[in-house]
C-alpha atoms as a PDB file:
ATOM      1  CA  UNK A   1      -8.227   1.989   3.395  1.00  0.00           C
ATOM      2  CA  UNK A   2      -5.349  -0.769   2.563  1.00  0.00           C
ATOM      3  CA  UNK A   3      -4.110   0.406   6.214  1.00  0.00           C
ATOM      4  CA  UNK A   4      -2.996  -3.559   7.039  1.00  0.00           C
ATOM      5  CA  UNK A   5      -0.446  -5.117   4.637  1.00  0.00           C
ATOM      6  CA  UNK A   6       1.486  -8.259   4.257  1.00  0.00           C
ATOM      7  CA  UNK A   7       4.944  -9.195   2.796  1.00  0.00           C
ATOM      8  CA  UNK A   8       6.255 -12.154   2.754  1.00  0.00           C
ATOM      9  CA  UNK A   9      10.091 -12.249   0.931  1.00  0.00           C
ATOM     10  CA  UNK A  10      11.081 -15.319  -1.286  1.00  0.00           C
ATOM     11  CA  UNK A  11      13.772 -17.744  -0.082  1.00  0.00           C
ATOM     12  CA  UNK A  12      15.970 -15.808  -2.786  1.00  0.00           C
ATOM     13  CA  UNK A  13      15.992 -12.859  -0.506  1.00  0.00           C
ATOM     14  CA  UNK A  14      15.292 -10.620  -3.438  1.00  0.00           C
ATOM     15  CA  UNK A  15      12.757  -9.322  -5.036  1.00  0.00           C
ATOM     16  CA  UNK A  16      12.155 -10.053  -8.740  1.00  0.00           C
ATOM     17  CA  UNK A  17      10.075  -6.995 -10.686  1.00  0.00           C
ATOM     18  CA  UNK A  18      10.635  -7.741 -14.285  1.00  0.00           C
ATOM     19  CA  UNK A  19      13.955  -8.943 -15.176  1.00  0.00           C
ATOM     20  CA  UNK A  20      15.182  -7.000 -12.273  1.00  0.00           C
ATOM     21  CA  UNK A  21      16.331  -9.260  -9.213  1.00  0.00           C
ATOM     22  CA  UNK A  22      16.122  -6.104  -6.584  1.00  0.00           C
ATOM     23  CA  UNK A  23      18.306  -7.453  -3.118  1.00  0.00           C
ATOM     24  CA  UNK A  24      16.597  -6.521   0.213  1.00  0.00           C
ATOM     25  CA  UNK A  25      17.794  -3.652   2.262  1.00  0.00           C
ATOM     26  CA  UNK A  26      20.073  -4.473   5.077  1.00  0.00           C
ATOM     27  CA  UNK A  27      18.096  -5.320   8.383  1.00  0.00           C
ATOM     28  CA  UNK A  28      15.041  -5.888   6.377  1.00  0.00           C
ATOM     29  CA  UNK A  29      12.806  -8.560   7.948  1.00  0.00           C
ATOM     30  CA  UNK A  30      11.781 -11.290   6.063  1.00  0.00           C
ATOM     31  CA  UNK A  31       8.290 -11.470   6.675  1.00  0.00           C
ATOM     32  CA  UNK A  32       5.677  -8.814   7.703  1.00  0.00           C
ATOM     33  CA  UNK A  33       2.769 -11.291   8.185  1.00  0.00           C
ATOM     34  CA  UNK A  34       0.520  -7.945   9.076  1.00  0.00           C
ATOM     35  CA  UNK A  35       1.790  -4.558   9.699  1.00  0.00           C
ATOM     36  CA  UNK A  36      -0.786  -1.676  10.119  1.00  0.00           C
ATOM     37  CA  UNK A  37       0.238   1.758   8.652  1.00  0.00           C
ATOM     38  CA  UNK A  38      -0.801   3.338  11.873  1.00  0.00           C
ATOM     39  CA  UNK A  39       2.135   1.716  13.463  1.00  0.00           C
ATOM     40  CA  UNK A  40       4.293   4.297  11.518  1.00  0.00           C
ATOM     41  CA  UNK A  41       7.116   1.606  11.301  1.00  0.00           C
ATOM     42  CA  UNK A  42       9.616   0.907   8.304  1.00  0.00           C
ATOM     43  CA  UNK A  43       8.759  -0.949   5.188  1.00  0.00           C
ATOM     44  CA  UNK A  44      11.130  -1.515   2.382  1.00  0.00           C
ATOM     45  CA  UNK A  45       9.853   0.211  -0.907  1.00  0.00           C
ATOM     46  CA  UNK A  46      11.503   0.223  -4.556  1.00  0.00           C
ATOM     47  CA  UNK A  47      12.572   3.323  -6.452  1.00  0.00           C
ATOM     48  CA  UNK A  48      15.097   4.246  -8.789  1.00  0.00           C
ATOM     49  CA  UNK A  49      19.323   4.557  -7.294  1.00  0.00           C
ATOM     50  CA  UNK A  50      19.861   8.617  -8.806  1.00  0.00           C
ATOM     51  CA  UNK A  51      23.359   7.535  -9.444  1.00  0.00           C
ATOM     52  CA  UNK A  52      22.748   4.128 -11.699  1.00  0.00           C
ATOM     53  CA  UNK A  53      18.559   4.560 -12.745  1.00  0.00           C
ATOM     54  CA  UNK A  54      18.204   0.891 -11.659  1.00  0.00           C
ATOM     55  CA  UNK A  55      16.077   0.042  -9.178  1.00  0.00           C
ATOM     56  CA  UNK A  56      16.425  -0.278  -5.330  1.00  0.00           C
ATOM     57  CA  UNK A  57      14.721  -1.213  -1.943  1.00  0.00           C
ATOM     58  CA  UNK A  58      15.121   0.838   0.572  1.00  0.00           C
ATOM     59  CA  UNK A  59      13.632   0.845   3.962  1.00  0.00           C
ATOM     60  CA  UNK A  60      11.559   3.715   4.498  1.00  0.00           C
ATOM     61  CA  UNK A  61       8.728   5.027   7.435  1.00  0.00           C
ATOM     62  CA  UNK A  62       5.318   4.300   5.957  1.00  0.00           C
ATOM     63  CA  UNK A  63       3.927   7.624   6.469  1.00  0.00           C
ATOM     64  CA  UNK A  64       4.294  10.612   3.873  1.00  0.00           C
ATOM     65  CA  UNK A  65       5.756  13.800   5.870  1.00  0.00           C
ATOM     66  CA  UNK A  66       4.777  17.238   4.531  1.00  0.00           C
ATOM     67  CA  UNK A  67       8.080  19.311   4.006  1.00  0.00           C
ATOM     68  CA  UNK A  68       6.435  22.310   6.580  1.00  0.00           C
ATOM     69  CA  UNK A  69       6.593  20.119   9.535  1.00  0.00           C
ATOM     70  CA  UNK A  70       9.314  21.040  11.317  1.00  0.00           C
ATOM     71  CA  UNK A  71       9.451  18.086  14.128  1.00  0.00           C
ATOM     72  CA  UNK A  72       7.982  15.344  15.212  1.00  0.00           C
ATOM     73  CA  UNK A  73       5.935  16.627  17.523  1.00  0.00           C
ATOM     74  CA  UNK A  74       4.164  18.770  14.625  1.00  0.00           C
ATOM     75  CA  UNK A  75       3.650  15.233  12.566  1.00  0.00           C
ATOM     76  CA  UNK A  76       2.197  13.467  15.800  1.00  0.00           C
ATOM     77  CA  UNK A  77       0.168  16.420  16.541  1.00  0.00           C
ATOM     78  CA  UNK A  78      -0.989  16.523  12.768  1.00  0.00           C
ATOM     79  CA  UNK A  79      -2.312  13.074  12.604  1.00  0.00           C
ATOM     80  CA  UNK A  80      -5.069  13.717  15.029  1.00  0.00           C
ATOM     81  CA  UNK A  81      -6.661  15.290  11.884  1.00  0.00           C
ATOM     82  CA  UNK A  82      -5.445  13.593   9.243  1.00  0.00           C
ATOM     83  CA  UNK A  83      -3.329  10.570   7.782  1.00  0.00           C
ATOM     84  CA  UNK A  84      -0.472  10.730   5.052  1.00  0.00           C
ATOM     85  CA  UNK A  85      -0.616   6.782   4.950  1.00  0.00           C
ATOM     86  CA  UNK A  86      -2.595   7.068   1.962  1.00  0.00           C
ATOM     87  CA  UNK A  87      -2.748   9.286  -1.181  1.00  0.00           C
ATOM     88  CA  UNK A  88      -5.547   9.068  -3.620  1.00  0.00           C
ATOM     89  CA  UNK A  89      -4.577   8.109  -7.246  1.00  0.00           C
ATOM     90  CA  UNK A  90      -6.537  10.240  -8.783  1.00  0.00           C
ATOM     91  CA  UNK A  91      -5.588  13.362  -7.195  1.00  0.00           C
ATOM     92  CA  UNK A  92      -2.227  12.675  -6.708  1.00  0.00           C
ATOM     93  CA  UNK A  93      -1.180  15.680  -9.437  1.00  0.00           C
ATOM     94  CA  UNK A  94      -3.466  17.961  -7.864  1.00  0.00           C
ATOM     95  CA  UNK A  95      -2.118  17.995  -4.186  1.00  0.00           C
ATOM     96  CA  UNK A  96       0.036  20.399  -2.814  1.00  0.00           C
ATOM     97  CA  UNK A  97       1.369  17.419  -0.461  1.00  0.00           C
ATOM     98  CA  UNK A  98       1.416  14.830  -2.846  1.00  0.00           C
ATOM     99  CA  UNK A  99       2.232  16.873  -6.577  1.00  0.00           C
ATOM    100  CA  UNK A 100       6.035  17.021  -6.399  1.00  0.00           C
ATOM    101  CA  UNK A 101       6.558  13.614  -5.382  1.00  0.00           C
ATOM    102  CA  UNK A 102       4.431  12.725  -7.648  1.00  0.00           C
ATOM    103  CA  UNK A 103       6.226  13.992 -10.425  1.00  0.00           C
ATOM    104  CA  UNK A 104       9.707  13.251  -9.349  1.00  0.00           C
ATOM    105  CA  UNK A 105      10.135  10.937  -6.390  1.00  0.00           C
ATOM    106  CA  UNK A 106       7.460   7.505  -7.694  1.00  0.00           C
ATOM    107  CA  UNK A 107       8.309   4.390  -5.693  1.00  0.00           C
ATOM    108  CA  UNK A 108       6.821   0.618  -5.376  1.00  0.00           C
ATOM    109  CA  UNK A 109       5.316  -1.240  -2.006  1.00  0.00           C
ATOM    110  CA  UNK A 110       5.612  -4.690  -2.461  1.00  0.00           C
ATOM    111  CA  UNK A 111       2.981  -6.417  -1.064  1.00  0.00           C
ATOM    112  CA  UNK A 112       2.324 -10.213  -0.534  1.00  0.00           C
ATOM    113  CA  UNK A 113      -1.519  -8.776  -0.170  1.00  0.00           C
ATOM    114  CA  UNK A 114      -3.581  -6.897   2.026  1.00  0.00           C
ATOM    115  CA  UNK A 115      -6.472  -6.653   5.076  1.00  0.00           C
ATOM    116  CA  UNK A 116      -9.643  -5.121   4.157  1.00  0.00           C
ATOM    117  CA  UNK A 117     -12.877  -4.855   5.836  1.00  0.00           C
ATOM    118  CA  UNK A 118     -16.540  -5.722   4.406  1.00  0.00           C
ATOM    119  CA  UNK A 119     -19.321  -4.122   6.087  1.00  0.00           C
ATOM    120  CA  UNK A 120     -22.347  -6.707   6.377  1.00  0.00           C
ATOM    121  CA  UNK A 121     -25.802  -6.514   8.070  1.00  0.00           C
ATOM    122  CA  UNK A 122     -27.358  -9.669   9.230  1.00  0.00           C
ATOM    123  CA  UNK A 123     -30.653 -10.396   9.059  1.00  0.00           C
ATOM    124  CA  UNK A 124     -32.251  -8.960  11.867  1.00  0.00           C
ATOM    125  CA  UNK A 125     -29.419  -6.833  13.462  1.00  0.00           C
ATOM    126  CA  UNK A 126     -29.633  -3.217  13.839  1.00  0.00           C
ATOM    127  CA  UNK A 127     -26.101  -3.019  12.970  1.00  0.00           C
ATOM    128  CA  UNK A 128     -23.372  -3.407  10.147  1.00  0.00           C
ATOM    129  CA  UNK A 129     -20.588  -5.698  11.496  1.00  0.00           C
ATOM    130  CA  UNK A 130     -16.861  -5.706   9.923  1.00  0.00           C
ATOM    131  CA  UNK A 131     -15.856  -8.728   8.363  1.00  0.00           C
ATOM    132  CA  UNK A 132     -12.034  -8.983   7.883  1.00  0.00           C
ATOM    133  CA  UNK A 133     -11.015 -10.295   4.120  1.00  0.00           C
ATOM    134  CA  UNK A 134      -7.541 -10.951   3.313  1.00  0.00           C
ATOM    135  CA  UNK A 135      -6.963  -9.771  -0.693  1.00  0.00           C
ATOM    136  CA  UNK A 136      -4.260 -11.433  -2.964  1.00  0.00           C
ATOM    137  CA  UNK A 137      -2.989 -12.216  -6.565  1.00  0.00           C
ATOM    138  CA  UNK A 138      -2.581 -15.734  -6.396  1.00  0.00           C
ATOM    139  CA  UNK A 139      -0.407 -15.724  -9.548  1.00  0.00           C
ATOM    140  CA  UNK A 140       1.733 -13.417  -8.022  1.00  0.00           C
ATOM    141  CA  UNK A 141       3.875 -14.141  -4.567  1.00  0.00           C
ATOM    142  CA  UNK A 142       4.369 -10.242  -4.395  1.00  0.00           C
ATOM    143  CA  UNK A 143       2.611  -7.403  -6.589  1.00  0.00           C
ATOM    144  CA  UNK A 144       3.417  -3.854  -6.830  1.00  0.00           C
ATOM    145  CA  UNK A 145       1.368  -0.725  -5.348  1.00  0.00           C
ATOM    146  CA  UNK A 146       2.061   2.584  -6.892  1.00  0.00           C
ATOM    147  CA  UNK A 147       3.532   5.010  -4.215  1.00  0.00           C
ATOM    148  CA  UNK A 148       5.182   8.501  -3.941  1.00  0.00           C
ATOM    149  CA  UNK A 149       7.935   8.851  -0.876  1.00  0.00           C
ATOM    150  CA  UNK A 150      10.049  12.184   0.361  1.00  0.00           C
ATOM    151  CA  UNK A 151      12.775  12.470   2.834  1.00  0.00           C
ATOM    152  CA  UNK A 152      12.615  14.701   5.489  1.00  0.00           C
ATOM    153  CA  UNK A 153      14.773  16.039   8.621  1.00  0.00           C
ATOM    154  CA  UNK A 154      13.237  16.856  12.077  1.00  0.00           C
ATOM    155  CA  UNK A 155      14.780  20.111  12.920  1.00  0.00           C
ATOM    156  CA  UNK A 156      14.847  19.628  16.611  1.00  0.00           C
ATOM    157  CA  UNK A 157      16.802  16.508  16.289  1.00  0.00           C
ATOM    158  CA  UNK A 158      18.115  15.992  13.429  1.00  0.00           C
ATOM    159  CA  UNK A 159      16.105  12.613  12.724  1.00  0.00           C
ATOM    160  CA  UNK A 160      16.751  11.923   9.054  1.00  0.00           C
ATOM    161  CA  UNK A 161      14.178   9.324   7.450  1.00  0.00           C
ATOM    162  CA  UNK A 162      12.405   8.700   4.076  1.00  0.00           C
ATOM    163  CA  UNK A 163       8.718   8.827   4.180  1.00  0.00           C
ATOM    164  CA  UNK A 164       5.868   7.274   1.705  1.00  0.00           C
ATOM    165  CA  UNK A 165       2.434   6.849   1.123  1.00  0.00           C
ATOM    166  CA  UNK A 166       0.763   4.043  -1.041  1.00  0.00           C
ATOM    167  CA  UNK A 167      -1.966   5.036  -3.679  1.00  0.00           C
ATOM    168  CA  UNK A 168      -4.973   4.026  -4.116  1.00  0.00           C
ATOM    169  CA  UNK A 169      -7.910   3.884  -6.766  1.00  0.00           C
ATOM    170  CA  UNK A 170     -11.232   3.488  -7.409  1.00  0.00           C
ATOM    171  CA  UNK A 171     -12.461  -0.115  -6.713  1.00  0.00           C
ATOM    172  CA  UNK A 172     -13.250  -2.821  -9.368  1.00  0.00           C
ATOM    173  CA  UNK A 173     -16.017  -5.019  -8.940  1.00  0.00           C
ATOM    174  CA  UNK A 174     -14.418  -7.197  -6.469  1.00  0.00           C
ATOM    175  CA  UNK A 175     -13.249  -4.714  -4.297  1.00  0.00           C
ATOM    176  CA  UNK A 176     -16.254  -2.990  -4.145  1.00  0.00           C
ATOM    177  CA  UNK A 177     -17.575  -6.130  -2.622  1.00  0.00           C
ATOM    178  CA  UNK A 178     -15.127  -5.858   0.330  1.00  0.00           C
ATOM    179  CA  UNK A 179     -14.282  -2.247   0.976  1.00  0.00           C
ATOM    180  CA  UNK A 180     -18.164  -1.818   0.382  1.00  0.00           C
ATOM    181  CA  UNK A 181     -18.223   1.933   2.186  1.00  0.00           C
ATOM    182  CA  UNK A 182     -15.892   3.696   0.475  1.00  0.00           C
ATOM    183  CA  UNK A 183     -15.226   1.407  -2.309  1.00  0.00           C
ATOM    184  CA  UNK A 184     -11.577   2.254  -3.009  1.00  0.00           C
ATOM    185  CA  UNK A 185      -8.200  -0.068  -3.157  1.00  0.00           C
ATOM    186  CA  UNK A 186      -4.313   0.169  -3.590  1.00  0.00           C
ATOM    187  CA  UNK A 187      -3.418   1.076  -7.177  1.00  0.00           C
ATOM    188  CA  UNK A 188      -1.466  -2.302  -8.280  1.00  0.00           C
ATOM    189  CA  UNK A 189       0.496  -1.794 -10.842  1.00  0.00           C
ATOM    190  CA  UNK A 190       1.454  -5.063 -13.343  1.00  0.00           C
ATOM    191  CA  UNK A 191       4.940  -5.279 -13.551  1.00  0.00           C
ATOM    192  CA  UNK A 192       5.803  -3.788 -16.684  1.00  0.00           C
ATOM    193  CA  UNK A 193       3.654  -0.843 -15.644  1.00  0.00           C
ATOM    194  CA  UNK A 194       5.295  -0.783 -12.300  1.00  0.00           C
ATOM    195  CA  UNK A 195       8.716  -0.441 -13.735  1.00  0.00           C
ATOM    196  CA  UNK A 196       7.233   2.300 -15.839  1.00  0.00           C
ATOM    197  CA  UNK A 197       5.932   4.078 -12.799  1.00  0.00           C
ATOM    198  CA  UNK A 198       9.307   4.320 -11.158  1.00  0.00           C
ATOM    199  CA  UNK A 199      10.811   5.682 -14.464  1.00  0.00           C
ATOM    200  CA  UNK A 200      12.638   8.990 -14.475  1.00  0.00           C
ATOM    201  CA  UNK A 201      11.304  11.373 -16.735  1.00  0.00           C
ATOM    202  CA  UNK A 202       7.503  10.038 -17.059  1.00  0.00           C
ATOM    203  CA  UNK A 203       5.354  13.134 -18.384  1.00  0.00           C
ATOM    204  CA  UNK A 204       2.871  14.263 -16.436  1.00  0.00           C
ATOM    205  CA  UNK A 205       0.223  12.957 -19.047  1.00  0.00           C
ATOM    206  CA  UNK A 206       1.466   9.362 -18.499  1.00  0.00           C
ATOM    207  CA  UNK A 207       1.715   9.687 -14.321  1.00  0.00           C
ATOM    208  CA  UNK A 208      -2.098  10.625 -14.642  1.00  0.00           C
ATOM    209  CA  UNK A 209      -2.975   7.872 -16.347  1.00  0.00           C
ATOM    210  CA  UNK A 210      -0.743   5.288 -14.590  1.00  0.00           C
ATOM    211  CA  UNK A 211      -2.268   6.900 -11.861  1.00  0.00           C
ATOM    212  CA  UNK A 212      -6.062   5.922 -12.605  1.00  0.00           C
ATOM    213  CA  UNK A 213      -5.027   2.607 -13.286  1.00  0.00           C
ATOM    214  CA  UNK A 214      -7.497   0.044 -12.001  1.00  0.00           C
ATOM    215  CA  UNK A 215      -5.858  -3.660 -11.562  1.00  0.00           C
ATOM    216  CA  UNK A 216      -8.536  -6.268 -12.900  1.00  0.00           C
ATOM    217  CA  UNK A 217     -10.816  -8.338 -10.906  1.00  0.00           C
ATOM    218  CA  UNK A 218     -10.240 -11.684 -11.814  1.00  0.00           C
ATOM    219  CA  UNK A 219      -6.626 -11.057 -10.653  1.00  0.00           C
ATOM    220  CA  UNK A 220      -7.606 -10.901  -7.313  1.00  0.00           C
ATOM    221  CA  UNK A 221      -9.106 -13.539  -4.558  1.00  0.00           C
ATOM    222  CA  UNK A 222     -10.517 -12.556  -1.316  1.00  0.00           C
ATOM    223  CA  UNK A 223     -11.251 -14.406   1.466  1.00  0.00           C
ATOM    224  CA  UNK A 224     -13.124 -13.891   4.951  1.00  0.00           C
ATOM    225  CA  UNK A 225     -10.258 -14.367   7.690  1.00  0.00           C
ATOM    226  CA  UNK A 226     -10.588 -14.788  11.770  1.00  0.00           C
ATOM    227  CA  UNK A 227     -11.685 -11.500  13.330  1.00  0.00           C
ATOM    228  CA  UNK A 228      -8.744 -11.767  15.332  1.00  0.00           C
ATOM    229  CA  UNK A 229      -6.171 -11.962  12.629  1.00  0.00           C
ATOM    230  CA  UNK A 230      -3.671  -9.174  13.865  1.00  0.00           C
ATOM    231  CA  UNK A 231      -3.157 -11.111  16.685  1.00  0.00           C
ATOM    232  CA  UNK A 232      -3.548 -14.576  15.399  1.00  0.00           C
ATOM    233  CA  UNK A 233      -0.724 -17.578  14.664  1.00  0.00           C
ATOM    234  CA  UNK A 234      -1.921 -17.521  11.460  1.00  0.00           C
ATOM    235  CA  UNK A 235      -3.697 -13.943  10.143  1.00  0.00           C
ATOM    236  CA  UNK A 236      -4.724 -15.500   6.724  1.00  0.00           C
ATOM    237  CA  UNK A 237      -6.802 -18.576   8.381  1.00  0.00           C
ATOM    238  CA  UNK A 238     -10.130 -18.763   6.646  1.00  0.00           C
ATOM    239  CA  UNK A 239     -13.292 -18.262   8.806  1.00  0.00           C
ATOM    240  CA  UNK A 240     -16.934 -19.031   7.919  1.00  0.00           C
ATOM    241  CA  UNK A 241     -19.863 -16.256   9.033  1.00  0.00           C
ATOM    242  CA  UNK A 242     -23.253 -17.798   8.902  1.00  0.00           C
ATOM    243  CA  UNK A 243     -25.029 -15.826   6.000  1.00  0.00           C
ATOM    244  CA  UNK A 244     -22.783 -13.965   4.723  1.00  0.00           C
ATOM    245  CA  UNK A 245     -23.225 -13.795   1.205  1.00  0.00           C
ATOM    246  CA  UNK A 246     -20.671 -15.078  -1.569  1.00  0.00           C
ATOM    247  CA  UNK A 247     -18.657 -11.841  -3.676  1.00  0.00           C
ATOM    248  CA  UNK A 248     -20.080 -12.078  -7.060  1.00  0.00           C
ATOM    249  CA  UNK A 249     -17.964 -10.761  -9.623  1.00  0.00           C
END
């Protein structure tokens, strides 16, 4: 899940997370009105500089790379059977993929919100169809997801790039309205939490908990959008399904 993002970066170019004002990466876009994760492409994420402890973006390849692959042919051939898009929050300390990371190497994805899908039967159909919502904090122009990230070399050629994966959580009640199969979402951190999560030196008792966090309901809106959205002039455009029911919440 959370496989579709959005980011859309103030006129500042910046990106304010507390009293931080974090400047964008060099060649970083401006907008990503929807990028899928399964387009393994860059997206700038925010950690902490190991010379100064602030914070920084940096782009990085929105996939997380397991140190035993030795080339990219081994991580191509790997996601035929599974994805490193995605880590789950919970579990995050348990992984032998995900643990060290975890512990040492905690990052941000800014996110101007995301693409989920609801799964809805109409009456009289003998299937589910996938309605397309587009999920937000209205109060915030861009939130933070909790993330983990690694850098890795491809032995054959040398290819040097910094990998990550966003987290994600259980659902809360809205969520489990839309992502009504597997009922899970991103782990948004507030922003005095997400500072905290990019922190050097966090125990491991606090990265579990930060880790099970569960962003609240009423902080989030989501709307049905055009089926078509990926390829649409405008992705967010509301759309109306006859008898679809309202999210209650």
């Amino acid at each position: 899940m959370c496989y579709y993002n959005r980011l859309i970066i103030p006129v500042s170019q910046s990106i304010q997370l507390g009293d931080y004002a974090i400047a964008l990466p060099e060649g970083c876009p401006m907008a990503f009105p929807v990028q899928s994760g399964f387009e393994y492409a860059q997206w700038p994420i925010i950690r902490i500089h190991s010379g100064n402890d602030l914070p920084e973006a940096v782009m990085a390849h929105w996939e997380f790379i397991a140190p035993w692959m030795k080339t990219m042919k081994d991580v191509e051939a790997g996601r035929q059977k599974y994805t490193t898009l995605n880590a789950v929050g919970e579990k995050v300390l348990e992984s032998k993929l995900y643990r060290e990371a975890a512990l040492h190497q905690r990052c941000l994805v800014p996110s101007s919100g995301f693409y989920e899908w609801r799964h809805w039967k109409p009456e009289g159909s003998k299937k589910d169809l996938a309605i397309p919502y587009f999920v937000h904090l209205p109060a915030q122009e861009i939130f933070f997801i909790a993330g983990v990230w690694q850098n890795w070399t491809d032995q054959a050629t040398g290819e040097y790039l910094t990998g990550f994966a966003l987290l994600t959580t259980a659902a809360n009640s809205l969520m489990e309205q839309v992502h009504n199969k597997k009922k899970r979402m991103p782990l948004v951190l507030p922003p005095d939490l997400a500072l905290e999560w990019i922190k050097p030196g966090l125990s491991e008792k606090r990265i579990h908990e930060l880790s099970n966090y569960q962003a609240e309901a009423a902080l989030m809106k989501a709307s049905p959008i055009r089926k078509d959205f990926r390829t649409a002039l405008d992705p967010l455009e509301s759309w109306s399904y006859e008898g679809l029911p309202e999210l209650n919440f």
